[in-house]
Protein backbone atom coordinates (compact mmCIF):
# COMPACT_ATOMS: atom_id res chain seq x y z
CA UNK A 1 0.00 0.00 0.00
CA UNK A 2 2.95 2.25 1.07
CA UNK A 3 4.11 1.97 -2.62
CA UNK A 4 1.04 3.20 -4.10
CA UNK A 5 0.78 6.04 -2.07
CA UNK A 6 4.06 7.14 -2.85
CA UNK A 7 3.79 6.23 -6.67
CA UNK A 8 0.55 8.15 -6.36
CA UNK A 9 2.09 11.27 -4.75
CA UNK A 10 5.09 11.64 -7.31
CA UNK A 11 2.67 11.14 -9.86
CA UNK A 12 0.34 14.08 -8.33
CA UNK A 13 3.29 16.52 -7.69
CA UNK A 14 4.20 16.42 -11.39
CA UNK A 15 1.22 17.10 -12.69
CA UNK A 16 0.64 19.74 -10.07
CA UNK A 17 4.01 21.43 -11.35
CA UNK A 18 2.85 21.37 -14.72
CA UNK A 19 -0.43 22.81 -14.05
CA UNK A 20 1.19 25.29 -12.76
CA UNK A 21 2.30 26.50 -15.62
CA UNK A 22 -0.80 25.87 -17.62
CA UNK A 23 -1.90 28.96 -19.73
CA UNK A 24 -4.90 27.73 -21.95
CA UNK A 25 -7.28 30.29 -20.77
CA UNK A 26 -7.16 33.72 -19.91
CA UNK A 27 -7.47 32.91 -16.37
CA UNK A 28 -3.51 32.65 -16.10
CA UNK A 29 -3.63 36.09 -16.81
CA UNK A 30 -5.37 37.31 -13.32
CA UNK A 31 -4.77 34.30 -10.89
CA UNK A 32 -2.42 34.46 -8.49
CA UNK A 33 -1.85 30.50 -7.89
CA UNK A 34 -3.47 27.67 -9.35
CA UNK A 35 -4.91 25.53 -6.40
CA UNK A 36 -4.41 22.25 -8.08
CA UNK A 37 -5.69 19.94 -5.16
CA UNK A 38 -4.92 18.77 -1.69
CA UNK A 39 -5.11 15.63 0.23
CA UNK A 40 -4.63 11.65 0.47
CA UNK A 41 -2.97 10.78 -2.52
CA UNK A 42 -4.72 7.71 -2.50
CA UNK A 43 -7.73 8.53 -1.11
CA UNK A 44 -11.15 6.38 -0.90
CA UNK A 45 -12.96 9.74 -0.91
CA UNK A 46 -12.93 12.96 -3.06
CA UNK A 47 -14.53 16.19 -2.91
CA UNK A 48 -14.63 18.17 -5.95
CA UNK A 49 -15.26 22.15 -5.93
CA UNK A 50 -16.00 24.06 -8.94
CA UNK A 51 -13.45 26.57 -8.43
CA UNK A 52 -11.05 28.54 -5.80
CA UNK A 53 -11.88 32.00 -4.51
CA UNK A 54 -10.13 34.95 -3.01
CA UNK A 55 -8.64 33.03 -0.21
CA UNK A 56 -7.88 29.68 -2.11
CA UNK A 57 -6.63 32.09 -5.30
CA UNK A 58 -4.22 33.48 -2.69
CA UNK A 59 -2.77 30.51 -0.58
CA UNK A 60 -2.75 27.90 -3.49
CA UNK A 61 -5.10 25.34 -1.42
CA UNK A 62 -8.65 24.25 -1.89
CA UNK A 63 -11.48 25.18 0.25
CA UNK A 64 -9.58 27.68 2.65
CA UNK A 65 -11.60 30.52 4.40
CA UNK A 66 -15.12 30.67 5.60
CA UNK A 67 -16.41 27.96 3.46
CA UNK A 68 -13.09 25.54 3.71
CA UNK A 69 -13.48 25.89 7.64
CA UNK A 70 -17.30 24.81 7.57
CA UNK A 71 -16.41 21.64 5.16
CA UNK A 72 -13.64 20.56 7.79
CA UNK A 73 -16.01 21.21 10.68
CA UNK A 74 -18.51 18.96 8.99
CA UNK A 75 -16.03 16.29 8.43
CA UNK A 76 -14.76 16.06 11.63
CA UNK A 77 -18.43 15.22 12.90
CA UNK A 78 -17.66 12.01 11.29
CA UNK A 79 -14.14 11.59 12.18
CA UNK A 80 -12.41 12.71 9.00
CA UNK A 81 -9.88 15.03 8.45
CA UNK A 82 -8.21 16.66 5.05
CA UNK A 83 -5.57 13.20 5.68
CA UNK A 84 -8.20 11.09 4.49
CA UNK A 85 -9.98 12.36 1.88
CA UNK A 86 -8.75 14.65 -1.20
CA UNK A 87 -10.37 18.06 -2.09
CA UNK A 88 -9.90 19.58 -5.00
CA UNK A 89 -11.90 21.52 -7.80
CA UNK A 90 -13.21 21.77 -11.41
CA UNK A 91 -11.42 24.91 -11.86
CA UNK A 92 -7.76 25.34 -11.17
CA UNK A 93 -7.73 29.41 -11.21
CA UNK A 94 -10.09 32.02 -9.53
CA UNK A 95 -12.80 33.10 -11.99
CA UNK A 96 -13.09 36.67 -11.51
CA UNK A 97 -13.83 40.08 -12.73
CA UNK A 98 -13.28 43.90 -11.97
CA UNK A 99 -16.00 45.89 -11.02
CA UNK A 100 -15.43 49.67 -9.97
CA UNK A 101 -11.69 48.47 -8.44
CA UNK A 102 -13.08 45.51 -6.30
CA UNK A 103 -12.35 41.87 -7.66
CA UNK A 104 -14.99 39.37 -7.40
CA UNK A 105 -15.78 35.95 -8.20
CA UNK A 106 -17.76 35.67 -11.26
CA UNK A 107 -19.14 31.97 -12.93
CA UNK A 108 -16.48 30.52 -15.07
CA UNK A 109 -17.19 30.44 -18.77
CA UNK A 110 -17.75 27.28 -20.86
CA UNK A 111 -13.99 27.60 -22.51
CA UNK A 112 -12.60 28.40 -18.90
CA UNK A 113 -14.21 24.88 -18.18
CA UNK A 114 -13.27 23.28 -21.37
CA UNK A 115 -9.94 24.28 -20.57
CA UNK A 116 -9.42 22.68 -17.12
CA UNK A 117 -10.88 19.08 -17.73
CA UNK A 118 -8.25 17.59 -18.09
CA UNK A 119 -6.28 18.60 -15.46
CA UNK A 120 -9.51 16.75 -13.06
CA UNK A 121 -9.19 14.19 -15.06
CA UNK A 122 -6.08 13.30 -15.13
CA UNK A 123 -6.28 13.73 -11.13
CA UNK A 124 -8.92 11.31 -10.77
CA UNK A 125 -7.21 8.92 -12.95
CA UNK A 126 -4.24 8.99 -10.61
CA UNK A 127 -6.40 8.86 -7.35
CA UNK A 128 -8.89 6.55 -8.50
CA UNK A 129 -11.06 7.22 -5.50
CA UNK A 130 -13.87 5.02 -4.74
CA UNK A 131 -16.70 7.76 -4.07
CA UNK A 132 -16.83 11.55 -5.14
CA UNK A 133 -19.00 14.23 -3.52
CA UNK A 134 -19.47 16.82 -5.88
CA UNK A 135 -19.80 19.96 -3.69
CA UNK A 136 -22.35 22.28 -5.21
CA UNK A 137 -24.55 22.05 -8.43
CA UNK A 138 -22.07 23.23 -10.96
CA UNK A 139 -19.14 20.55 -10.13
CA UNK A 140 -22.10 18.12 -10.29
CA UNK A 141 -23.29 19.53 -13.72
CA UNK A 142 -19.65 18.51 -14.56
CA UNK A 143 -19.21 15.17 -13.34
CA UNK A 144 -22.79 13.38 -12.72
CA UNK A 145 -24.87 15.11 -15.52
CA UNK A 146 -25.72 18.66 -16.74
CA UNK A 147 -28.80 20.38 -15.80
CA UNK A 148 -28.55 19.05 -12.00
CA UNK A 149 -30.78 20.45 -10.05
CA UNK A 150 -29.39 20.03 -6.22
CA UNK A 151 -32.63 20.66 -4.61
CA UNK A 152 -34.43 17.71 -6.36
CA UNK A 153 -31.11 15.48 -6.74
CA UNK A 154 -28.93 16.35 -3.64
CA UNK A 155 -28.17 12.77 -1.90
CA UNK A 156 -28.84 10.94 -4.67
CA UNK A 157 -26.65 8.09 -5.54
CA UNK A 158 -25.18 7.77 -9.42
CA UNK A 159 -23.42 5.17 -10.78
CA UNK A 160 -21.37 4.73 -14.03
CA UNK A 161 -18.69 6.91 -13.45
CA UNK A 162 -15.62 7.18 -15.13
CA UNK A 163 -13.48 7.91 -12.02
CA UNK A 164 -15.12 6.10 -9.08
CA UNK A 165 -17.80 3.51 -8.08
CA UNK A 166 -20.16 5.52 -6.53
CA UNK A 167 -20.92 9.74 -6.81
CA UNK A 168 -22.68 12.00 -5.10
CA UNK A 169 -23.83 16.05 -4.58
CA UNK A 170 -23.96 17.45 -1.71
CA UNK A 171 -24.22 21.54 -1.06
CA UNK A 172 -21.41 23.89 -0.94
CA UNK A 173 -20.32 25.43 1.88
CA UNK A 174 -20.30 28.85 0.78
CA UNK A 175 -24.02 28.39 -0.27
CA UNK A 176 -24.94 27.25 3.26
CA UNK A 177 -22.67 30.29 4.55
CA UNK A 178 -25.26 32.35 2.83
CA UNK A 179 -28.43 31.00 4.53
CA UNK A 180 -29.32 31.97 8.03
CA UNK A 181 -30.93 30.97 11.02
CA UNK A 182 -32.84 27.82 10.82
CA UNK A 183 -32.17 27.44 6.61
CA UNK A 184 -28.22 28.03 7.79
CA UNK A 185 -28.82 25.07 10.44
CA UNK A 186 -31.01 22.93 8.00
CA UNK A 187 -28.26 23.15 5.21
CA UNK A 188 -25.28 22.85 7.36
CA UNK A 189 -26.68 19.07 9.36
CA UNK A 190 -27.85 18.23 4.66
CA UNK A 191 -23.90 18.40 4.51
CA UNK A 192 -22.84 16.68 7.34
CA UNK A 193 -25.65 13.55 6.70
CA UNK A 194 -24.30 13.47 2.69
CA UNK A 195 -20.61 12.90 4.38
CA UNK A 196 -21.92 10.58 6.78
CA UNK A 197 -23.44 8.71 3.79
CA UNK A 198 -20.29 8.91 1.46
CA UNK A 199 -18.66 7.68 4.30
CA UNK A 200 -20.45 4.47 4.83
CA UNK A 201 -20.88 4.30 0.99
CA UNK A 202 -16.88 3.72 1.13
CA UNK A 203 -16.63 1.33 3.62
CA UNK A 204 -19.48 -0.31 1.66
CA UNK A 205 -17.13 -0.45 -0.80
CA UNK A 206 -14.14 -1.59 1.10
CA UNK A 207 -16.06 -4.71 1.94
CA UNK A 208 -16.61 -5.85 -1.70
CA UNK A 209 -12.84 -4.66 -2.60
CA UNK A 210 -10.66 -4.38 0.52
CA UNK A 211 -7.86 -2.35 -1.33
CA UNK A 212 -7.65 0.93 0.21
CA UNK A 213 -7.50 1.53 3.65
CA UNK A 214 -9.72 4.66 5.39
């Protein structure tokens, strides 16, 4: 297992370096790091983003701020930490524009997408995680199927994936940061059940193919 990992985390490091680099949109021109990914190298569980903000834009890491400290908080209600799983996002580079001096996120365009495929999957590939949570509608529009609609299909178990057994959506964290009072409460224990359930879902997994340990 020990040489997976570490076949896994050379192999993750170089493509990180050469993302990087990567200049096929004009993202490159306004990010200040790309926040390639995080995490187990060989994890049983990944969460996928659909892109970094102000805070991941400026640190390089996935899910850091507000919103990254909800998603650990969550975890930890089931016992897992950023050691065991893998976070990472659709988009490698802050989507943003300039609006009267301030910079703000903005939806990334269909090229910007295009664009940045690859780099996911070619993570996945070298992961190969059993289940994904796709954190918020657009990262599930990406891998489960466009059109999602979270409110209908949040929870809901796919199959047929190219890059793990079993995948899931679950909200976003900065979308629950954005409700309040009892809707804040409501959407914050949605998030901590659809871990709780991608947990088990992996050790459901674990007991048909005992290969990864979690």
């Amino acid at each position: 297992m020990s040489d997976v990992n570490d076949e896994n985390s050379v192999l993750l490091a170089q493509l990180s370096e050469e993302a990087a680099n990567c200049q096929s949109c004009s993202l490159s021109l306004t990010r200040n790091k790309v926040v390639f990914g995080e995490g187990n190298p060989n994890a049983p569980l990944v969460f996928v983003g659909e892109g970094p903000g102000q805070n991941e834009d400026a640190t390089g890491r996935p899910f850091v701020g507000r919103a990254g400290a909800l998603l650990d908080e969550c975890m930890r209600e089931h016992g897992i930490t950023r050691n065991h799983v893998y976070i990472c996002n659709v988009l490698k580079c802050r989507a943003c524009i300039v609006e009267n001096t301030r910079i703000r996120n903005r939806p990334p365009q269909s090229d910007e997408l295009d664009s940045c495929r690859d780099w996911l999957h070619r993570q996945l590939t070298i992961i190969k995680p059993m289940v994904i949570v796709c954190l918020g509608a657009p990262a599930a529009n990406s891998l489960i199927h466009k059109d999602f609609k979270m409110l209908k299909e949040r929870g809901k178990w796919f199959d047929g994936s190219p890059y793990c057994r079993h995948i899931v959506a679950a909200l976003h964290p900065a979308y629950i940061l954005r409700q309040h009072g009892e809707e804040f409460e409501t959407a914050r224990h949605s998030l901590i059940d659809d871990i709780g359930a991608a947990r088990m879902k992996v050790i459901q997994v674990k007991r048909e193919t005992p290969s990864k340990l979690f």
